[in-house]
Protein backbone atom coordinates (compact mmCIF):
# COMPACT_ATOMS: atom_id res chain seq x y z
CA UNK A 1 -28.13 -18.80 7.49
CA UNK A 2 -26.11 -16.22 5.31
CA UNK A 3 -22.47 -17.56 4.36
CA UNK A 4 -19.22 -16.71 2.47
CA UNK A 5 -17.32 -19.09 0.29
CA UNK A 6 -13.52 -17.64 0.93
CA UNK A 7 -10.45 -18.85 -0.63
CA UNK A 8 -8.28 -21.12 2.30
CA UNK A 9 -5.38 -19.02 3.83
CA UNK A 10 -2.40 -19.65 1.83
CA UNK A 11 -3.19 -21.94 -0.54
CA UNK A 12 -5.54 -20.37 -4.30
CA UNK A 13 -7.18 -24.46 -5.15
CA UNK A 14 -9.33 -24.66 -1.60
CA UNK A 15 -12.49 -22.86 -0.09
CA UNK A 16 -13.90 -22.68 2.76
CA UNK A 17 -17.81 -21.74 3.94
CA UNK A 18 -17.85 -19.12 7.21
CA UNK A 19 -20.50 -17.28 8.40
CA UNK A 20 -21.36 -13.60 7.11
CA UNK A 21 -21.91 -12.66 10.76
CA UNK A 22 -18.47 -13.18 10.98
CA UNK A 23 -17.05 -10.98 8.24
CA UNK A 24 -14.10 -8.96 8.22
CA UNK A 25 -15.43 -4.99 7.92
CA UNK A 26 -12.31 -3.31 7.08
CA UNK A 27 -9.96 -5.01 4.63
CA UNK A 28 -6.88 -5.96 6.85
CA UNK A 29 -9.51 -7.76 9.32
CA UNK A 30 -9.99 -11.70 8.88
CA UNK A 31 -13.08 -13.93 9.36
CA UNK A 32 -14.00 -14.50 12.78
CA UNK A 33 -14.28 -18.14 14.38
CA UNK A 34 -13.63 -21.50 12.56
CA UNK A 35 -14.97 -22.50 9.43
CA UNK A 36 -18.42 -24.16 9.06
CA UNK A 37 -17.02 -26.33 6.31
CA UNK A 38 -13.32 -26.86 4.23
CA UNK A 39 -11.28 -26.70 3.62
CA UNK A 40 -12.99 -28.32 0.41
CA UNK A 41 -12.79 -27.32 -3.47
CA UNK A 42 -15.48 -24.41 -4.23
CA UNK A 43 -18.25 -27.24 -6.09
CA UNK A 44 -17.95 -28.88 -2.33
CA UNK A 45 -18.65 -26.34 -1.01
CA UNK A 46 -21.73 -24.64 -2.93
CA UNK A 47 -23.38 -28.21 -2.47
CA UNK A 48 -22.69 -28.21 0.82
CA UNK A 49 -24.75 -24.45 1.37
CA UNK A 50 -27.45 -25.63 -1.22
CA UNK A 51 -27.75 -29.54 0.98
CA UNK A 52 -28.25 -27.17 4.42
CA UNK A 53 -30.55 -24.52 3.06
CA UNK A 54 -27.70 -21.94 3.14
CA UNK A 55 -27.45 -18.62 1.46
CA UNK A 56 -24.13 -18.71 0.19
CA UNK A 57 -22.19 -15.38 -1.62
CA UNK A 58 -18.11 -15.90 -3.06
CA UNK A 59 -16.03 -13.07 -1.29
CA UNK A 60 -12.17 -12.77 -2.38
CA UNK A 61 -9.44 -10.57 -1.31
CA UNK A 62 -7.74 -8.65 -4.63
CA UNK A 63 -5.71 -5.93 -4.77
CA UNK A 64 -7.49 -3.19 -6.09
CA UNK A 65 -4.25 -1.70 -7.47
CA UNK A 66 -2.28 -3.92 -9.06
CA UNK A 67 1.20 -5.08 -7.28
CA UNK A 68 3.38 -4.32 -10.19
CA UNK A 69 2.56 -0.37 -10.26
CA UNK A 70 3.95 -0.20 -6.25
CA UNK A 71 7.05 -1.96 -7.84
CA UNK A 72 7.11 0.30 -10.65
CA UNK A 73 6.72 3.58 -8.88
CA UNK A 74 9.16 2.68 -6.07
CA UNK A 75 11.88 2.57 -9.02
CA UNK A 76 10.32 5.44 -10.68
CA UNK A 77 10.98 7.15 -7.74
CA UNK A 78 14.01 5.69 -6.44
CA UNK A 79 15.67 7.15 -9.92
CA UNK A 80 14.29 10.19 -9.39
CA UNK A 81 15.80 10.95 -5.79
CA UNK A 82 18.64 10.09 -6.50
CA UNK A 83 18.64 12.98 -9.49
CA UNK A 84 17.40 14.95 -6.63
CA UNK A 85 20.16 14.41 -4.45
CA UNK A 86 22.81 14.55 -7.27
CA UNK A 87 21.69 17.99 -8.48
CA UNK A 88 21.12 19.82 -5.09
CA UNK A 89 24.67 18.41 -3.65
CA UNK A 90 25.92 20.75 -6.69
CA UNK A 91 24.19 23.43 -5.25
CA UNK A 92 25.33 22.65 -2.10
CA UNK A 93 22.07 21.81 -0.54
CA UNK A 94 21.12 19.23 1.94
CA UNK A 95 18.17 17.35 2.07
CA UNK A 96 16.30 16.34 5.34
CA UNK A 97 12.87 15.32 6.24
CA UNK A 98 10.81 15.76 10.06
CA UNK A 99 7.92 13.44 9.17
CA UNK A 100 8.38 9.90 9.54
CA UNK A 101 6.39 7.10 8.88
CA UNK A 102 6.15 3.94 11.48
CA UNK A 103 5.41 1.10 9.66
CA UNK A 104 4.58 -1.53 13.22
CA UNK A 105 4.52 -1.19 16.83
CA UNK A 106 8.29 -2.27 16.52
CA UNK A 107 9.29 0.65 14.44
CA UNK A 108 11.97 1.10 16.78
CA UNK A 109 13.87 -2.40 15.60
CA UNK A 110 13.38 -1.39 11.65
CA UNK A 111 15.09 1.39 9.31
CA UNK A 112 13.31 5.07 9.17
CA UNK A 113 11.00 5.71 6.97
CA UNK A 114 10.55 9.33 5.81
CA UNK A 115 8.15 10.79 4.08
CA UNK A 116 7.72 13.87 1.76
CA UNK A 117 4.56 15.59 3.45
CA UNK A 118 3.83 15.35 7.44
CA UNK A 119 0.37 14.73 8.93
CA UNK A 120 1.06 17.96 11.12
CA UNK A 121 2.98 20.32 8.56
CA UNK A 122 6.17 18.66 8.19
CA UNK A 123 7.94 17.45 5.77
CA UNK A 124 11.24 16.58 3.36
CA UNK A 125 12.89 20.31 2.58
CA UNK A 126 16.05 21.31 1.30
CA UNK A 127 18.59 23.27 3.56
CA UNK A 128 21.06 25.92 2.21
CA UNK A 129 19.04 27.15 -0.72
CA UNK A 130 20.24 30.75 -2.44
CA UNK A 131 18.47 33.01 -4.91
CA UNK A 132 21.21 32.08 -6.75
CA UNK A 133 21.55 28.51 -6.11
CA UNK A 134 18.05 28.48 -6.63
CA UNK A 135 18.56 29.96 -10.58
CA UNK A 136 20.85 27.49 -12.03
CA UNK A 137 19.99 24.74 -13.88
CA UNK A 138 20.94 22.36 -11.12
CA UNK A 139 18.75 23.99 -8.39
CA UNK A 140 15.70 23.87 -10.95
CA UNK A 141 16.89 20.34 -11.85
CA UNK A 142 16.18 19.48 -8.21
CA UNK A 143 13.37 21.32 -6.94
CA UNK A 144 11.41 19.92 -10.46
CA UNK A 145 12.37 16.77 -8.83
CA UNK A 146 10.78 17.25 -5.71
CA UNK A 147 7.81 18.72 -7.06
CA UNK A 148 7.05 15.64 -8.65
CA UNK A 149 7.96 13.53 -5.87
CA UNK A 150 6.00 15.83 -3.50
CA UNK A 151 2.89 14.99 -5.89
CA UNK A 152 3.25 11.71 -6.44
CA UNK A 153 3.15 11.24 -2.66
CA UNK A 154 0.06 12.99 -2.55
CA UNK A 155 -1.53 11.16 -5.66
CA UNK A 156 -0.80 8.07 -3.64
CA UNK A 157 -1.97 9.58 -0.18
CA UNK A 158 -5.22 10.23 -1.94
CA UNK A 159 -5.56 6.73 -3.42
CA UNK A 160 -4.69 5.15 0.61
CA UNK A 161 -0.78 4.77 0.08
CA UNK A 162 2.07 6.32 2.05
CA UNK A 163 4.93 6.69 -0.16
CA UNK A 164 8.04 6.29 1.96
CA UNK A 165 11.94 6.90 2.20
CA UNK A 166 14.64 5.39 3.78
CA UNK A 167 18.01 6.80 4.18
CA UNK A 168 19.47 5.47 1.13
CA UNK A 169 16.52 7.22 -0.44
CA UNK A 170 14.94 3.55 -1.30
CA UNK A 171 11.23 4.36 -1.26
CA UNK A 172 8.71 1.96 -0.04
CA UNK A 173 4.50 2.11 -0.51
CA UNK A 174 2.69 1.04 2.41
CA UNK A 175 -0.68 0.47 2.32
CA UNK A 176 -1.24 -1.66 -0.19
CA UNK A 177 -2.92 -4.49 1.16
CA UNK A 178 -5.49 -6.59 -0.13
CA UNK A 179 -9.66 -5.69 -0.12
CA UNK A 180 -12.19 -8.08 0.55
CA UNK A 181 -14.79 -8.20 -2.22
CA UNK A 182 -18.30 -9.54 -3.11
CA UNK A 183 -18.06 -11.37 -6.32
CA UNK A 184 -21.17 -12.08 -8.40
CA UNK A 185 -21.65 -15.08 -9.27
CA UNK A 186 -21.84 -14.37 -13.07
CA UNK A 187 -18.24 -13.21 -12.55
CA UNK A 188 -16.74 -15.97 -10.79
């Protein structure tokens, strides 16, 4: 029979042997059923495979990205909305957004979360802009900003993130979960 070794929920020292049948085939998705063996330390395990004639392969869920650059961009671009906001309120623009982003079937019970670019053409604008508004160094100031918040957005909708907003203009990347991977075992 063809098996994983997996890492035990919730703990990084234990393993535990399932059946490949049984794999998750998107990354959010676990293993199906109850383990065939483990929790047990990985040696334990690989005996156990090689005593019953099993093929064995280790699978582990990484982030592909790694955690500290969500952390980093969220401030990135926590500083830079705010600059937004600070510039266009001299122009005497407001800011709004039609496109939110539900992050659970309870979205109703947790803050909005905006976004800068709609699946159906909407989107974060800016209200009250003037040619002349628009010239000074504060209206330039803060559509520059939201250019480059606009494009990181869609850098990260390209890589599988949403980049988010809340009212406070706190931003939020969601998305970044985990992938389940085949390791080699030269690699392991």
């Amino acid at each position: 029979m063809k098996v994983d070794i997996i890492p035990t929920a919730g703990t990084s020292a234990d393993f535990e042997v399932r059946k490949r049948d049984g794999a998750p085939t998107r990354y959010d998705d676990g293993y199906e059923g109850d383990p065939l063996f483990g929790p047990a330390p990985d040696c334990e395990c690989v005996e156990w495979c090689e005593e019953h004639g099993h093929e064995y392969r280790h699978r582990r869920r990484i982030a592909l990205v790694p955690p500290h650059f969500f952390k980093d961009i969220e401030d990135r671009c926590d500083s830079v909305h705010t600059l937004m906001l600070e510039r266009a309120e001299r122009c005497g623009w407001t800011f709004s957004s039609n496109a939110f982003y539900k992050a659970s079937a309870a979205w109703k019970d947790h803050p909005i979360h905006y976004c800068y670019s709609g699946d159906y053409g909407g989107g974060a604008k800016f209200d009250g802009v003037t040619d002349k508004s628009l010239r000074g160094e504060d209206g330039r100031e803060a559509k520059c900003c939201f250019h480059w918040l606009r494009g990181v957005s869609a850098g990260l909708w390209e890589l599988g993130f949403t980049l988010t907003f809340d009212k406070d203009g706190k931003h939020t990347v969601f998305n970044a979960h985990p992938q389940w991977v085949t390791l080699d075992e030269r690699d392991y």
